[in-house]
Protein backbone atom coordinates (compact mmCIF):
# COMPACT_ATOMS: atom_id res chain seq x y z
CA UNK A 1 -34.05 -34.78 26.82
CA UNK A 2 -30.52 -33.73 24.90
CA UNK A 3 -30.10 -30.20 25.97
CA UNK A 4 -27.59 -27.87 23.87
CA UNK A 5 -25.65 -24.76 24.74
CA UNK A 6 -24.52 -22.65 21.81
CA UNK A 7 -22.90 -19.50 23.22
CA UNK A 8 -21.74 -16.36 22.25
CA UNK A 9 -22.07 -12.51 22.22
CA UNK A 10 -24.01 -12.19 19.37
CA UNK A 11 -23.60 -8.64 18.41
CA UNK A 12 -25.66 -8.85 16.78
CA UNK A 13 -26.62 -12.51 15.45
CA UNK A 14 -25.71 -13.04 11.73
CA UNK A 15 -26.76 -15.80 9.29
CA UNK A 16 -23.45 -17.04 9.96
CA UNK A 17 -25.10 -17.42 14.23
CA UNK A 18 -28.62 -19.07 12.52
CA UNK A 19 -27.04 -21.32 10.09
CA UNK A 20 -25.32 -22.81 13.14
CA UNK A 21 -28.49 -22.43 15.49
CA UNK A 22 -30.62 -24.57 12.88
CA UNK A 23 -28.06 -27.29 12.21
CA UNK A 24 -27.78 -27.87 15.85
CA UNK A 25 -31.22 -28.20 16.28
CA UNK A 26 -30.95 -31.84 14.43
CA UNK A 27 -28.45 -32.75 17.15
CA UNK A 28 -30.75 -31.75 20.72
CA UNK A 29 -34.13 -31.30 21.55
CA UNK A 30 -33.54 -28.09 23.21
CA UNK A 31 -30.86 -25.23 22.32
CA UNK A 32 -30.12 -22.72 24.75
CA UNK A 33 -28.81 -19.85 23.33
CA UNK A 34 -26.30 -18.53 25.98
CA UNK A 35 -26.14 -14.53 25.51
CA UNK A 36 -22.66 -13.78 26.59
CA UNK A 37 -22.67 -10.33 29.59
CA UNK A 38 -19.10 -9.24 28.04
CA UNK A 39 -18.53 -5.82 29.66
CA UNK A 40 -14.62 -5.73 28.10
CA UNK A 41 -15.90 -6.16 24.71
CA UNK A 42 -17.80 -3.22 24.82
CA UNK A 43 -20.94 -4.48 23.11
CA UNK A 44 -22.92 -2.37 19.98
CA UNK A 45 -26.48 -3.36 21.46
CA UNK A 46 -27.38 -3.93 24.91
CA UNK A 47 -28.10 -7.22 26.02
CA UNK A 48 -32.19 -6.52 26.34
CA UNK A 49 -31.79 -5.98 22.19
CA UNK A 50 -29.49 -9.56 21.53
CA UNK A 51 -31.54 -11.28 23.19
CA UNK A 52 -34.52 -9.52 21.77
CA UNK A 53 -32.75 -10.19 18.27
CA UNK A 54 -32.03 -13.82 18.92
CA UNK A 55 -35.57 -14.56 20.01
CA UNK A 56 -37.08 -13.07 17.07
CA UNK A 57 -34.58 -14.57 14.75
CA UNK A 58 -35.35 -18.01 16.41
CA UNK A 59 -38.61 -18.38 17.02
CA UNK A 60 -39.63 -19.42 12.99
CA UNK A 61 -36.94 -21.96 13.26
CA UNK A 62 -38.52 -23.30 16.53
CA UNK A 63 -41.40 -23.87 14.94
CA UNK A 64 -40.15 -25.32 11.86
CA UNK A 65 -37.76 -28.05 13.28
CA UNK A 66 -39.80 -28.82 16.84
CA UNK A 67 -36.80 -27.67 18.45
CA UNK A 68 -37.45 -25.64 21.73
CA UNK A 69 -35.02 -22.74 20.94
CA UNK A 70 -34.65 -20.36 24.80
CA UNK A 71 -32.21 -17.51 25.21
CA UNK A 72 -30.03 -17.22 28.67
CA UNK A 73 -28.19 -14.19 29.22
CA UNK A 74 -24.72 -15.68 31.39
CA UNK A 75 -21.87 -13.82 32.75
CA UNK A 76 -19.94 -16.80 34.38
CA UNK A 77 -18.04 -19.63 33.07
CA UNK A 78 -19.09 -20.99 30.27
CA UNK A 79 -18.99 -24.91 31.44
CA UNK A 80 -21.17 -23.43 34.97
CA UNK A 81 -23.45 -22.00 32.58
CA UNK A 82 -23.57 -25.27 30.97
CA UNK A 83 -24.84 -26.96 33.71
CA UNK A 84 -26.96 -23.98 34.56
CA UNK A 85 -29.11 -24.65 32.14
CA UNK A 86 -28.90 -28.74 31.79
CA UNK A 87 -26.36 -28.92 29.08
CA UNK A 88 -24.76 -32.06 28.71
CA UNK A 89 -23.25 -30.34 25.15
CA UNK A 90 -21.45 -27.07 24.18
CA UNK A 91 -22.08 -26.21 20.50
CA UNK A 92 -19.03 -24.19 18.80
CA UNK A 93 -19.31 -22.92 15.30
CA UNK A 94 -16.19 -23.20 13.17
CA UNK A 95 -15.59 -20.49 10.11
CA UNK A 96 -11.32 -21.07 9.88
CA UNK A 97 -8.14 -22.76 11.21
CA UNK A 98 -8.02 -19.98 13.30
CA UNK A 99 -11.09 -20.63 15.09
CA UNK A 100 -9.82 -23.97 15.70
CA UNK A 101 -6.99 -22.85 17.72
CA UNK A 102 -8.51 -20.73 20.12
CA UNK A 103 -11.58 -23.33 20.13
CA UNK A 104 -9.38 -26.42 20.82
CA UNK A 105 -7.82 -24.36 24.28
CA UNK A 106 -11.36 -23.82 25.41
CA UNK A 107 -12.25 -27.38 25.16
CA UNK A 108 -9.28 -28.47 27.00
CA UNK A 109 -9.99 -25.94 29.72
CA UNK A 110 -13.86 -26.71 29.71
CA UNK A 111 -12.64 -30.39 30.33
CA UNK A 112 -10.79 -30.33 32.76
CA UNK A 113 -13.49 -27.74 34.64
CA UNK A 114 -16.05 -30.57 33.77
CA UNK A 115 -15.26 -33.63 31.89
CA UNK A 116 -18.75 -34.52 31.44
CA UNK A 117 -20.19 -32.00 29.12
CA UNK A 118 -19.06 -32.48 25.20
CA UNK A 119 -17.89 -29.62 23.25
CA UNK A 120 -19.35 -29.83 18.72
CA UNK A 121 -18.28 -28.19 16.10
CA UNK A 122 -20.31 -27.45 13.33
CA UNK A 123 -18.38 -25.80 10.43
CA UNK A 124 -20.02 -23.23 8.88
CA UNK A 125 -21.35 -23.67 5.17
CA UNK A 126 -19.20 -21.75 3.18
CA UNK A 127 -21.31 -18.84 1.86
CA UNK A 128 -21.28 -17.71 5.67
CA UNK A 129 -17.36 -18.49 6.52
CA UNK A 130 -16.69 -15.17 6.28
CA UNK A 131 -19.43 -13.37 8.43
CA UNK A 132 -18.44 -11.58 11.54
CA UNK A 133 -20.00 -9.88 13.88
CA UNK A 134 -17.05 -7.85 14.39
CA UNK A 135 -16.95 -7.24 10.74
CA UNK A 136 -20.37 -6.62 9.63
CA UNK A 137 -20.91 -3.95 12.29
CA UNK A 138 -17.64 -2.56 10.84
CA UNK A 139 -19.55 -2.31 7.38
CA UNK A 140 -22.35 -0.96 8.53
CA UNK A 141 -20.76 1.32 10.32
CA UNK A 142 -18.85 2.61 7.41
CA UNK A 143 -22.22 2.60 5.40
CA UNK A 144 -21.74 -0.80 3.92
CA UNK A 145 -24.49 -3.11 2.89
CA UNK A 146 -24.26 -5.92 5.30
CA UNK A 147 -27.60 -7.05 4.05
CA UNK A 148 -26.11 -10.12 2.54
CA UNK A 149 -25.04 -11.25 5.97
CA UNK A 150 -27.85 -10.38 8.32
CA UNK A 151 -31.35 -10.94 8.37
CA UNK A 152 -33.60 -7.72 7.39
CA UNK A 153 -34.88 -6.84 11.19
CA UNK A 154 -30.62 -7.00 12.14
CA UNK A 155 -30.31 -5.12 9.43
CA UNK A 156 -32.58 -2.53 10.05
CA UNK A 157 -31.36 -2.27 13.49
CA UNK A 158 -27.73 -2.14 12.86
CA UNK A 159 -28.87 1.19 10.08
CA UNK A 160 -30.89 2.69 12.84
CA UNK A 161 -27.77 2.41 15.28
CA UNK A 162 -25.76 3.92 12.67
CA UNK A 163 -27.77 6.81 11.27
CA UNK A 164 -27.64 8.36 14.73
């Protein structure tokens, strides 16, 4: 069985997160989503609501592609998470050059940690290059419409959070 790890904070998953999340699913037969405990970054929704999020947003696409699709909250390295949960490949989703940069240090690091788990890169299509996180809780929070970039329960959750 090819097992996947596509991590992140996910706060909260965008259609930038499940365009990546359903092209991967071509690649494994299970995707872990790993649910990233950042207590620096100061996260919008607790972890309980991500990964509530993520395994509502997920659980059509299981269905549809065959893919078994599990969420796994991790606060440790990344590569020990990776073999947590079986992983012989990290899945990394690419919007610029930028992301490359900071991408390309982590896979030399996760290497040399563990030279026997593969890092991806999917690039994202191009109507979602531009999507995230950071910014569309930004928009909302300003009263934007972020409804282009979210699916309608995220979005709903992120005007809740923000009408209080």
């Amino acid at each position: 069985m090819r097992i996947g790890l596509y991590p992140g904070t996910f706060d909260p998953i965008t259609e930038g997160h499940i365009d990546i999340i359903r092209r991967a699913t071509v690649l494994v037969d299970r995707l872990v989503i790993g649910v990233a405990i950042n207590r620096d970054k100061g996260p919008l929704f607790t972890l309980e609501e991500r990964v509530a999020m993520i395994e509502r947003e997920c659980a059509v696409l299981s269905e549809q592609t065959g893919v078994e699709i599990v969420v796994h909250p991790f606060e440790n390295l990344l590569i020990d998470c990776a073999r947590d949960v079986g992983a012989a490949v990290i899945v990394r989703g690419l919007r610029a050059v930028a992301d490359f940069e900071y991408e390309f240090q982590m896979v030399g690091m996760n290497r040399a940690l563990d030279d026997s788990i593969e890092t991806v890169f999917l690039m994202a299509e191009a109507r979602h290059q531009a999507i995230a996180s950071k910014l569309v809780k930004e928009i909302a929070r300003l009263g934007g419409d972020v409804s282009k970039f979210v699916t309608p329960a995220v979005h709903d959750a992120l005007t809740e959070r923000f009408s209080k």
